[in-house]
Protein backbone atom coordinates (compact mmCIF):
# COMPACT_ATOMS: atom_id res chain seq x y z
CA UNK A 1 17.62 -60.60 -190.19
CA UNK A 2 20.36 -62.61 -190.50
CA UNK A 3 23.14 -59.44 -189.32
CA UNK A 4 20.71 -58.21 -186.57
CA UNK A 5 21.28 -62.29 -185.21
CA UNK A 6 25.20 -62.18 -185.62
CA UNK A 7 25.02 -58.79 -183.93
CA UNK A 8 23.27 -60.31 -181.13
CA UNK A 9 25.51 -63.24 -180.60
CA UNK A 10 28.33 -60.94 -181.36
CA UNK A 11 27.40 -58.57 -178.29
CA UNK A 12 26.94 -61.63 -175.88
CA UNK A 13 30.35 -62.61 -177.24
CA UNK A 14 31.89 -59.65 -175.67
CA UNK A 15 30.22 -59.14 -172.78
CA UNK A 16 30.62 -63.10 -171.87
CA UNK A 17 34.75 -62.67 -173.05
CA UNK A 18 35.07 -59.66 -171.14
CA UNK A 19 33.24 -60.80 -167.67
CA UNK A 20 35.41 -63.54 -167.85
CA UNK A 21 38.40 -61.74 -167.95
CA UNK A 22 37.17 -59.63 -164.64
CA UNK A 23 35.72 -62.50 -162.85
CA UNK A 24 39.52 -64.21 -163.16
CA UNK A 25 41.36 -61.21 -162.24
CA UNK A 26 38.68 -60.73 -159.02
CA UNK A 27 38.96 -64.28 -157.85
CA UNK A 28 43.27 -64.87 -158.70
CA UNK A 29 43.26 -61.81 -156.20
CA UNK A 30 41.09 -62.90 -153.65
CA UNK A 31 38.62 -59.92 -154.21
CA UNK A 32 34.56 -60.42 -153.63
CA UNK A 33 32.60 -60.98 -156.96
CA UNK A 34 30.41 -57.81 -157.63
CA UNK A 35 27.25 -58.28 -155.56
CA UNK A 36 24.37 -55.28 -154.41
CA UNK A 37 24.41 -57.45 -151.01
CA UNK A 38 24.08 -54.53 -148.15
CA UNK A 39 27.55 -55.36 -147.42
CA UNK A 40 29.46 -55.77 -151.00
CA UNK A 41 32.09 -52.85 -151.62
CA UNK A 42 30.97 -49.64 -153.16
CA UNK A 43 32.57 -50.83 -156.51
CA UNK A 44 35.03 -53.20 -157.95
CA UNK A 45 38.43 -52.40 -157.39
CA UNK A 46 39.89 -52.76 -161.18
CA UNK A 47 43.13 -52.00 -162.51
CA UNK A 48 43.45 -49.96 -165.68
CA UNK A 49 44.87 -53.26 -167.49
CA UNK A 50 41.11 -54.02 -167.26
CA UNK A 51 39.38 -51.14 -168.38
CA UNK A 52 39.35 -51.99 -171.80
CA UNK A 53 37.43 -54.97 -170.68
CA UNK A 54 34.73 -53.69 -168.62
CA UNK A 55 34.56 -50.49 -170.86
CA UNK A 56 33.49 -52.95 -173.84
CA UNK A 57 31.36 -55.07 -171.31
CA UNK A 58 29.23 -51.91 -170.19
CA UNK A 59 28.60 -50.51 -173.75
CA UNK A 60 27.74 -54.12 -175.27
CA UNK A 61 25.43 -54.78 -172.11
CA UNK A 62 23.92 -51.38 -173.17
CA UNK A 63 23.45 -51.94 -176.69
CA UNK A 64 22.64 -55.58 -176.61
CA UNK A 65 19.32 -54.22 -174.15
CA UNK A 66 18.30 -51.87 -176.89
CA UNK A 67 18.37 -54.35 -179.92
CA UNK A 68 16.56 -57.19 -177.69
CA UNK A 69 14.05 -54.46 -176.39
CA UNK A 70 13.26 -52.71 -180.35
CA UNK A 71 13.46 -48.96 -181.33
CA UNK A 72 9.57 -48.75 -180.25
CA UNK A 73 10.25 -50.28 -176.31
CA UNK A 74 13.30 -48.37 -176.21
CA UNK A 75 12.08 -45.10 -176.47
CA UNK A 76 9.32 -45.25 -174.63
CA UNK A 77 11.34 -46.63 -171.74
CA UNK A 78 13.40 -43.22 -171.92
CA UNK A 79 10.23 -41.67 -171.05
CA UNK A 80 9.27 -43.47 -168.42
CA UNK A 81 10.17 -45.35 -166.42
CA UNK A 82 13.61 -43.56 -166.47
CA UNK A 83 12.27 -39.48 -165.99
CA UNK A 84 9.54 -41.12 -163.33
CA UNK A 85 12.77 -42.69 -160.96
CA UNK A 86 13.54 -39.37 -160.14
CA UNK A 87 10.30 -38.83 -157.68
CA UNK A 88 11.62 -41.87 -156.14
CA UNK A 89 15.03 -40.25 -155.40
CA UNK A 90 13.88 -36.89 -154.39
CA UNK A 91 11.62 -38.57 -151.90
CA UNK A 92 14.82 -40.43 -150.52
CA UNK A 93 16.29 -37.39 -150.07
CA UNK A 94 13.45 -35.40 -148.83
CA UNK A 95 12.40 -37.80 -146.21
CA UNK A 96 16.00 -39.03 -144.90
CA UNK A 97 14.54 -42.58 -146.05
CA UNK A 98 18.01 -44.27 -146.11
CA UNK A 99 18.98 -42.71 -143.13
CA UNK A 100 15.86 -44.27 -141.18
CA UNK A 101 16.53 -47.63 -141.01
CA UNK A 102 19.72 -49.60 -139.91
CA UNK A 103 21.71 -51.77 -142.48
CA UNK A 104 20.64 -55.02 -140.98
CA UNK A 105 17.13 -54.60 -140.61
CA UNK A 106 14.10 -55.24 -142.38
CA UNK A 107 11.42 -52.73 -141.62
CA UNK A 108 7.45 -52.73 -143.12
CA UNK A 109 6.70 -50.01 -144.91
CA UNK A 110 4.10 -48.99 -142.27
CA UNK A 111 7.01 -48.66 -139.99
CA UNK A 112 9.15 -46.76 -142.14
CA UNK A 113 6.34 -44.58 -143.22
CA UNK A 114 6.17 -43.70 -139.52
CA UNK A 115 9.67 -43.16 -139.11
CA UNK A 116 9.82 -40.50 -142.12
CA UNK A 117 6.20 -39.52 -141.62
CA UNK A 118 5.36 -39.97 -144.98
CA UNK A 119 1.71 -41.46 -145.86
CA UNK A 120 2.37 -45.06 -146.08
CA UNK A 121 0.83 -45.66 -149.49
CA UNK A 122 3.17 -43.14 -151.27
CA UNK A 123 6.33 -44.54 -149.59
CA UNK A 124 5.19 -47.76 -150.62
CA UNK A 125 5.16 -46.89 -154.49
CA UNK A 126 7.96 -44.62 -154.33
CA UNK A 127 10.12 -47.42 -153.06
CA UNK A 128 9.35 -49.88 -155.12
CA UNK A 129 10.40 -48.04 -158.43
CA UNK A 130 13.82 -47.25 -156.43
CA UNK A 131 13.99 -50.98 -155.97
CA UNK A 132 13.16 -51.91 -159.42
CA UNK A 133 15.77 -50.01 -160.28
CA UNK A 134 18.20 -51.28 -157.68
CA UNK A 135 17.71 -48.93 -154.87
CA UNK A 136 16.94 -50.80 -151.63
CA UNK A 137 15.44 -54.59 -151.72
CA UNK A 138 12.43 -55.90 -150.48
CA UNK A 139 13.05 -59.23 -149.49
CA UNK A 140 9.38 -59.91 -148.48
CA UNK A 141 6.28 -58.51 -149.38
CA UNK A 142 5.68 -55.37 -147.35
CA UNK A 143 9.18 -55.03 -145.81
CA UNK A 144 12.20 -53.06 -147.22
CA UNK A 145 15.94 -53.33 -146.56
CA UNK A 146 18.95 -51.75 -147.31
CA UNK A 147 21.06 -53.06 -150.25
CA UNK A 148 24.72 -52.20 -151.28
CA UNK A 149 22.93 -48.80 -153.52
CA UNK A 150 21.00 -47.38 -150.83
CA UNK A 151 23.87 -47.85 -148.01
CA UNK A 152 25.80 -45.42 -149.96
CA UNK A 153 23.29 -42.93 -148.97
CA UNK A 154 23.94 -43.18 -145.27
CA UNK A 155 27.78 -43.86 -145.69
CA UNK A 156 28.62 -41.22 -148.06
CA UNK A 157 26.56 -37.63 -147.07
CA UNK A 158 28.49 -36.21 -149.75
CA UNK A 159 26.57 -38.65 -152.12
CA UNK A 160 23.47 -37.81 -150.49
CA UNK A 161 24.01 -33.82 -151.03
CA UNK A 162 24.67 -34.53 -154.94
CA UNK A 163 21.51 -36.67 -154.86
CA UNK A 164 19.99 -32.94 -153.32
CA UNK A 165 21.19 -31.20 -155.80
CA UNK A 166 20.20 -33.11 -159.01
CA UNK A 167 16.58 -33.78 -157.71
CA UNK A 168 15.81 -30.41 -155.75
CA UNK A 169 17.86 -28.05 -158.58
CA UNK A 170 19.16 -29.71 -161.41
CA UNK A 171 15.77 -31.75 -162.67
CA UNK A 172 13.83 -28.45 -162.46
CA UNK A 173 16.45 -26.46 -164.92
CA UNK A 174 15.95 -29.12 -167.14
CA UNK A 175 12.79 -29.46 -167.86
CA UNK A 176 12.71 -25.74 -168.33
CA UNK A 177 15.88 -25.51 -170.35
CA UNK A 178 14.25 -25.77 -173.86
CA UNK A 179 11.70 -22.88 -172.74
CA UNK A 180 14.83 -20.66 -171.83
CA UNK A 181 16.16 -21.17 -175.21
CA UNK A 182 13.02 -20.04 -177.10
CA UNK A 183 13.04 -17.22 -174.48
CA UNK A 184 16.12 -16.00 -174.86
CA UNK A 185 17.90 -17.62 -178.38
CA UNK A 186 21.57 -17.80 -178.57
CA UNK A 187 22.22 -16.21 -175.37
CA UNK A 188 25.67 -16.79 -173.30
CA UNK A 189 24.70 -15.51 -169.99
CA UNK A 190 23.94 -17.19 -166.97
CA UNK A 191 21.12 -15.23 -165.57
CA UNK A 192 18.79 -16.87 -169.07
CA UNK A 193 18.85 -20.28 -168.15
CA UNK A 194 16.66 -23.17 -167.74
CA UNK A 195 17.78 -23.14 -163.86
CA UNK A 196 17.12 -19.26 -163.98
CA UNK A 197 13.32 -19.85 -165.32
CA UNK A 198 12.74 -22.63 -163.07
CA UNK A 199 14.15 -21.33 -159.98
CA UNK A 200 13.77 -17.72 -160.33
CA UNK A 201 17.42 -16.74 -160.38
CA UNK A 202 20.90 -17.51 -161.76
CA UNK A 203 22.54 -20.45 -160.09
CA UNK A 204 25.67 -17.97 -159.01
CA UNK A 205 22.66 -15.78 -157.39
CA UNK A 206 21.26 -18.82 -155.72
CA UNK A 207 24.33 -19.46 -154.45
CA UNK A 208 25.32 -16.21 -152.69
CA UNK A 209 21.76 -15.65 -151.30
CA UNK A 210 20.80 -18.90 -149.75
CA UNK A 211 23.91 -20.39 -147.46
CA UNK A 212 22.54 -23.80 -146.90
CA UNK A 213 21.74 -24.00 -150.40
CA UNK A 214 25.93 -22.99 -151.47
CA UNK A 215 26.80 -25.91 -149.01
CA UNK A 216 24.37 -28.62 -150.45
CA UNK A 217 25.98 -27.71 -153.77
CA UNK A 218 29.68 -27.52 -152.38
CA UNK A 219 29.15 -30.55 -151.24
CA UNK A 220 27.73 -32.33 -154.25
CA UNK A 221 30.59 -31.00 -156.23
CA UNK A 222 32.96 -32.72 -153.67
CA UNK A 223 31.42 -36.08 -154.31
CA UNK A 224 31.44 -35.48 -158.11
CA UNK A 225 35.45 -34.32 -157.41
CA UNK A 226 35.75 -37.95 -155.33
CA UNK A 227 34.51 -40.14 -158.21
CA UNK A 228 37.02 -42.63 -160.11
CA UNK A 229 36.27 -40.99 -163.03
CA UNK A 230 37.73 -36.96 -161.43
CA UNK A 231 41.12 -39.33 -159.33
CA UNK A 232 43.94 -36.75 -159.20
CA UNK A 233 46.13 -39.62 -160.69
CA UNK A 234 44.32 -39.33 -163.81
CA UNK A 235 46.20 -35.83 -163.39
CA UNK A 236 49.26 -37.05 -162.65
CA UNK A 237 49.49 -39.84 -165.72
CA UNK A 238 48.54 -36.76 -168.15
CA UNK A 239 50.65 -34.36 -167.02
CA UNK A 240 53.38 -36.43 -167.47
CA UNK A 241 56.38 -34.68 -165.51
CA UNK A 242 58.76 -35.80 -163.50
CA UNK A 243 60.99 -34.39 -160.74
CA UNK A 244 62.74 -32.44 -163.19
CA UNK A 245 60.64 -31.50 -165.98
CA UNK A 246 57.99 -29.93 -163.60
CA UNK A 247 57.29 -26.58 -163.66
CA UNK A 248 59.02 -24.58 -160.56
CA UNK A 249 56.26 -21.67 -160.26
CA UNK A 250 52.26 -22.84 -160.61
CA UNK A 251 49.28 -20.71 -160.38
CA UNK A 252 45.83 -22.44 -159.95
CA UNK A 253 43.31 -20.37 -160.53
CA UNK A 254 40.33 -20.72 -159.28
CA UNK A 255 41.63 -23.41 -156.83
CA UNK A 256 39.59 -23.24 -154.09
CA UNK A 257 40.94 -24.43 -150.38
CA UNK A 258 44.35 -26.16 -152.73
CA UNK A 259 43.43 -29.94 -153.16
CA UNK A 260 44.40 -30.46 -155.82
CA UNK A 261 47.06 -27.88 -155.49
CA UNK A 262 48.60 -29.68 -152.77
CA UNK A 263 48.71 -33.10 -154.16
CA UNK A 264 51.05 -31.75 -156.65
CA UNK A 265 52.71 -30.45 -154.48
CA UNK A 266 53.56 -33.43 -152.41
CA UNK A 267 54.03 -35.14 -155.76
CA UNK A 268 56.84 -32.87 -156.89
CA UNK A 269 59.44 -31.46 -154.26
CA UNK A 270 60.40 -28.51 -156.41
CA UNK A 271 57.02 -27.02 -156.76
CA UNK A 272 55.89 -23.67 -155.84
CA UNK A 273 52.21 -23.39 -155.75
CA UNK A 274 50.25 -20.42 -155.55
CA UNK A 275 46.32 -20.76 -155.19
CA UNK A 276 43.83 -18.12 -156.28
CA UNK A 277 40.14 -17.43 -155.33
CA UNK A 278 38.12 -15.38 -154.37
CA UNK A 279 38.63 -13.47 -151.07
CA UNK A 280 35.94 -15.75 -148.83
CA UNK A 281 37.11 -18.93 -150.00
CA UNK A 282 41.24 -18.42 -149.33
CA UNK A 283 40.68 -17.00 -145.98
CA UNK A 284 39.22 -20.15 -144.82
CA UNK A 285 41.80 -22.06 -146.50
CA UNK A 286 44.48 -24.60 -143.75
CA UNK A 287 47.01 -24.85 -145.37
CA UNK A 288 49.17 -28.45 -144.03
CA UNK A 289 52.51 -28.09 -142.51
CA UNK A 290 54.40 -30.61 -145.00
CA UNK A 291 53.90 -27.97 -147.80
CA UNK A 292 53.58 -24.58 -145.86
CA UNK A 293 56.81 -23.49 -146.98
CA UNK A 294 55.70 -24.12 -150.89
CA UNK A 295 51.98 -23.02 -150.72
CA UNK A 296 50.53 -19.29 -150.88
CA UNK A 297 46.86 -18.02 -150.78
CA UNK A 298 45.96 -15.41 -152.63
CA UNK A 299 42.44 -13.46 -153.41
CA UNK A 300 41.75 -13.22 -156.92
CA UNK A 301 38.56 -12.83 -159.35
CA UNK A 302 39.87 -13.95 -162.91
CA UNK A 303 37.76 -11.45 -164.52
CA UNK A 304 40.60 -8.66 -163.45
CA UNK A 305 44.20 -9.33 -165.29
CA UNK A 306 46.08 -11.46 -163.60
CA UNK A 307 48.20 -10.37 -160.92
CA UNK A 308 50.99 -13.01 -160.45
CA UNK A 309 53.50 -12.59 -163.74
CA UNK A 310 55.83 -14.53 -165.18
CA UNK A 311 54.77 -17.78 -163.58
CA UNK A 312 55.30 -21.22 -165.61
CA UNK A 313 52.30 -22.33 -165.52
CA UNK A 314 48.86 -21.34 -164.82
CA UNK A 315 46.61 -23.94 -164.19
CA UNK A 316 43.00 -24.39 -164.11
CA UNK A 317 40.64 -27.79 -162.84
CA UNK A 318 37.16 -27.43 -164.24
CA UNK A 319 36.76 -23.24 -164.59
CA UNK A 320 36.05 -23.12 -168.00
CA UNK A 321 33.00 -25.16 -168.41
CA UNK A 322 30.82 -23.05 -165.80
CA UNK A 323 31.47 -20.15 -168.25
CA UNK A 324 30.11 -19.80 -172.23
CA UNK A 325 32.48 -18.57 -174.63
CA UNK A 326 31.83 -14.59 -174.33
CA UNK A 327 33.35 -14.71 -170.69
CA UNK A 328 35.91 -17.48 -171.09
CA UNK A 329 37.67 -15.66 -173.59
CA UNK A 330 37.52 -12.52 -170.86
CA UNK A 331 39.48 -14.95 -168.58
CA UNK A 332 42.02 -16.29 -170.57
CA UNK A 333 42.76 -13.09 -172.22
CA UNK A 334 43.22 -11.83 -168.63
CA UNK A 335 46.42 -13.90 -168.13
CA UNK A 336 48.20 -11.90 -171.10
CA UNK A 337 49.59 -9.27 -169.05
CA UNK A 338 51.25 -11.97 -167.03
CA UNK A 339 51.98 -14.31 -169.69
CA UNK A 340 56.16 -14.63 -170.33
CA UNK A 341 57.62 -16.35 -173.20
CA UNK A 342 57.31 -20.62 -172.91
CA UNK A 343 54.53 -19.93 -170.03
CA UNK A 344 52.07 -22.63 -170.39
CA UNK A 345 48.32 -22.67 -169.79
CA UNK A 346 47.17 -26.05 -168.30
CA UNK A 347 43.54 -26.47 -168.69
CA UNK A 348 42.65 -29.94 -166.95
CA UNK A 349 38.17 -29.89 -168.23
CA UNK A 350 36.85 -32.16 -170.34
CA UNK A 351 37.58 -32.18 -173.89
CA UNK A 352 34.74 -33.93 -175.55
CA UNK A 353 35.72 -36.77 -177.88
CA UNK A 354 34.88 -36.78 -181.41
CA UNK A 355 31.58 -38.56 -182.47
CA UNK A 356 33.16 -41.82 -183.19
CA UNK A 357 35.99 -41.72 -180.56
CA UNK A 358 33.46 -43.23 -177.67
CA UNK A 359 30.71 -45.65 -177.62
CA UNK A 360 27.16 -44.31 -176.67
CA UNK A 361 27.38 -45.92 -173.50
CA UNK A 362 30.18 -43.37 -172.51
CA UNK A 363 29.98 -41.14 -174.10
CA UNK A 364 26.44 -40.16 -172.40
CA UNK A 365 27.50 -38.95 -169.01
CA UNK A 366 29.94 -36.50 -170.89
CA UNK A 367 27.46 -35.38 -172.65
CA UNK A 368 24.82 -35.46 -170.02
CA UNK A 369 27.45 -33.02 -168.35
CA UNK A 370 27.61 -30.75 -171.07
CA UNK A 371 23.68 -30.26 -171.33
CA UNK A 372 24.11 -29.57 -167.19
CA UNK A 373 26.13 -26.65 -167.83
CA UNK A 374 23.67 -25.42 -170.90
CA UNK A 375 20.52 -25.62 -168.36
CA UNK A 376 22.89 -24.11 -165.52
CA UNK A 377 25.18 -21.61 -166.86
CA UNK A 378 24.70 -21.11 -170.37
CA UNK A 379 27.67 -22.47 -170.42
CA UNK A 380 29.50 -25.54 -171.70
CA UNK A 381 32.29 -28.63 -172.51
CA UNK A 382 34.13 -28.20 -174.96
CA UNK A 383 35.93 -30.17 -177.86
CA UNK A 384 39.03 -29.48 -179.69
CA UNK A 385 37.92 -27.69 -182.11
CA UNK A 386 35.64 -25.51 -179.54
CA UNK A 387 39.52 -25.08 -177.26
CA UNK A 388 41.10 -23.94 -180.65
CA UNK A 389 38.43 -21.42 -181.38
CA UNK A 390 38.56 -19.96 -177.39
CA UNK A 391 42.15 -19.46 -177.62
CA UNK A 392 41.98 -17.94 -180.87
CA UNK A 393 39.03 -15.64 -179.66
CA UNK A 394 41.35 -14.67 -176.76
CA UNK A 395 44.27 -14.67 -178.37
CA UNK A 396 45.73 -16.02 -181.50
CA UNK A 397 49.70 -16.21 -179.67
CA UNK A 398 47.99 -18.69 -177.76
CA UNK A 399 48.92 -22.09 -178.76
CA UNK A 400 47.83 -25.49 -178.15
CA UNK A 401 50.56 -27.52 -178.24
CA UNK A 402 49.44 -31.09 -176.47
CA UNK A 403 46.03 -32.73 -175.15
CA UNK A 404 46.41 -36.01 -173.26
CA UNK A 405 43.59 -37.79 -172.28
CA UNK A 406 43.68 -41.09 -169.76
CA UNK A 407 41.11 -44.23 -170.43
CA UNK A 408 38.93 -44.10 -167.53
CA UNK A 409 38.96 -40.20 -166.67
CA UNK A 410 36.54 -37.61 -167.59
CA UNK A 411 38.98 -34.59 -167.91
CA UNK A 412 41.90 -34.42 -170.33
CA UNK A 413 44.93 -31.86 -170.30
CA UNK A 414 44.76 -29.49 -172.50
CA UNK A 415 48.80 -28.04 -172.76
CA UNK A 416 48.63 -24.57 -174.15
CA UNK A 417 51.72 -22.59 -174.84
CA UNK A 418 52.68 -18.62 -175.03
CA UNK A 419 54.45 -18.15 -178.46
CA UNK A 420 54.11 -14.29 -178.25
CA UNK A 421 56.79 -12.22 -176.22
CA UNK A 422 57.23 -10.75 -172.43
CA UNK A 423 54.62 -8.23 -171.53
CA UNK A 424 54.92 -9.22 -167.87
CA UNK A 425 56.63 -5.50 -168.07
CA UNK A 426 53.91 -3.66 -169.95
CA UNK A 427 51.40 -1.81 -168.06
CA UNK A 428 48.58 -2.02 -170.55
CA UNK A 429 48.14 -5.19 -172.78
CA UNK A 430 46.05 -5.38 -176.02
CA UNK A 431 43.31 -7.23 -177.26
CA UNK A 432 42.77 -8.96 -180.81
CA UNK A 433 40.70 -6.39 -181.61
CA UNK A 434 43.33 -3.14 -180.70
CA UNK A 435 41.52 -2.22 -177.82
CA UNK A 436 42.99 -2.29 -174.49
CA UNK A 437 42.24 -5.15 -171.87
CA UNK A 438 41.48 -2.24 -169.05
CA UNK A 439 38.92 -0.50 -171.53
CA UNK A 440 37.08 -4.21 -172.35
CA UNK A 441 37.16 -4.54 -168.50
CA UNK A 442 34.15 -1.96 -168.43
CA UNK A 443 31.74 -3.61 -170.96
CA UNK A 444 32.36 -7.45 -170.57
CA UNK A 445 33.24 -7.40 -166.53
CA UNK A 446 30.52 -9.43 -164.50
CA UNK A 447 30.15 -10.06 -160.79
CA UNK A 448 30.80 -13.51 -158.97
């Protein structure tokens, strides 16, 4: 009894120490104390000097819940209420609810229930789980009002798309993720998946067939991209180049419309950039006048060898983790043929920590992520040992030669270096196994 005490007064040590610390640093610089007030700023503007302190703040808030609550309380409050909030949200979402009322008005829930056309009763008890768990106020009985979390809705639509996908897609592969891996055991591809049993197709299938469904999720996926945790300085900090140690040719694969493509660019006069995907995405693609003269667009499916040789780097943002390991091994052994000696591979994807490298407060949204991509790929993130075994798979000259990782960012870079020799020249490039890349192409190509 007597540890479980000192654990308790330990925790509210921490979490008192490092408030403090945040509370000075807010109020020496003049900045508001965190509030949910409709009119307090989206979050606290930190610097990283502090993110040891509100790191350890967050996971002894989290822990110190769980001992005062008991195993029993705990788990049943993982059941429900937390699983049941999600109703709440995807009637938010549904109905436009945050987008039917004005940020400084209180409206009855009669009058909202009009608004949305909703039956009144079911907004009512909707609502008041999303404000029980922060999500709008009601400041008297009857009435509702934005607060600081539901204003986000109608400020950010990009928030509100994400908030689409997870309760319209992403909470339906879930709950049927378990049945797709009794259904199909072991399996790596992305048509037998939770999201393909609860949805009736693969998620790449959704996405070419339904066009306002590809946007909703384009759009989530650009909020997720906008988060703190995804800030291209993260990038920068890890990559750790300067003006003259950057690379002078880059290839980003699977870079989309160049965002992140062109920050480097404008980060590092000497780069050359060239961005790859597929034919509909890089003929939409503006491409600004600052970097024109540095910047190229070119269509490219990474499941053919890779057509640019001899660049220095070739760089990929979050590719791997939509694939499992039987076609990520296709893609990186698709950049042999182009692959000269010192070339680097620059994955920048998560690179899950060991199991005592984060606390469980943190180390749950990675995780959380890597389940997403089991119930919507088949795919997954992957940890160092998972990135040695890939390369090896694909080919054992890869090496990995660095992985840098900054406090407060989901992805790491993961450096991986070319020890084998130029076959930028040959016309036909083997496997591991013998076999030629060209013949594999038959047997192991898939569509996208």
């Amino acid at each position: 009894m007597a540890t479980d005490q000192s654990r308790l007064l330990e925790l509210s040590a921490i979490i008192a120490d490092g408030t403090r610390k945040i509370d000075s640093y807010l109020r020496e610089k003049g900045l508001p104390s965190p509030s949910l007030s409709v009119d307090a700023p989206p979050q606290a503007s930190l610097p990283l000097e502090l993110f040891k302190a509100q790191s350890e703040v967050l996971q002894a808030s989290s822990e110190l819940q769980v001992l005062i609550n008991g195993p029993l309380t705990h788990l049943t409050r993982l059941a429900s209420p937390t699983n049941n909030v999600f109703m709440s949200l995807q009637a938010i979402y549904r109905y436009r609810i945050a987008l039917a009322l004005s940020f400084d008005e209180e409206v009855s829930y009669a009058e909202l229930a009009i608004r949305c056309r909703i039956d009144p009763s079911d907004l009512k008890r909707l609502l008041r789980l999303a404000v029980a768990f922060y999500i709008f106020e009601e400041p008297r009985k009857g009435y509702i009002r934005h607060n600081a979390t539901s204003k986000l809705l109608v400020q950010s639509p990009l928030l509100h798309q994400w908030i689409g996908v997870l309760v319209d897609e992403m909470w339906a592969a879930g709950a049927r993720t378990v049945d797709s891996m009794q259904k199909w055991p072991g399996s790596e591809e992305p048509t037998e998946t939770g999201y393909a049993l609860a949805h009736g197709q693969s998620l790449w299938d959704a996405l070419r067939s339904n066009e306002l469904r590809a946007q909703r999720f384009a759009d989530g996926m650009q909020y997720l991209q906008s988060h703190p945790i995804f800030d291209i300085s993260h990038l920068f900090r890890d990559l750790g180049w300067t003006e003259e140690t950057c690379p002078k040719l880059l290839v980003d694969v699977g870079g989309s419309h160049g965002s992140v493509a062109i920050k480097l660019l404008r980060r590092f006069p000497r780069l050359r950039c060239i961005i790859e995907d597929m034919p509909e995405v890089v003929t939409t693609a503006r491409v600004p006048e600052d970097v024109a003269d540095r910047i190229e667009f070119q269509p490219y499916n990474f499941f053919m060898p890779q057509p640019v040789k001899g660049a220095d780097v070739y760089f990929f943002r979050s590719i791997l983790h939509d694939w499992s390991d039987k076609y990520a091994v296709q893609i990186i052994r698709n950049l042999v043929p182009a692959m000269k000696p010192g070339a680097r591979i620059i994955f920048n994807e998560v690179c899950l920590p060991q199991a005592d490298d984060l606390e469980p407060y943190h180390i749950q949204v990675i995780l959380g992520y890597d389940l997403a991509m089991k119930h919507s790929f088949n795919s997954k993130e992957r940890d160092v040992e998972d990135w040695g075994k890939l390369l090896a798979m694909a080919d054992p000259r890869f090496e990995i030669t660095r992985i840098a990782h900054t406090p407060g960012s989901i992805l790491s870079v993961i450096e991986v270096a070319w020890t084998g020799p130029d076959v930028t020249d040959d016309d036909e490039t083997l496997s591991t196994d013998g076999s030629s890349v060209e013949e594999e192409e038959e047997d192991k190509s898939v569509t996208i």
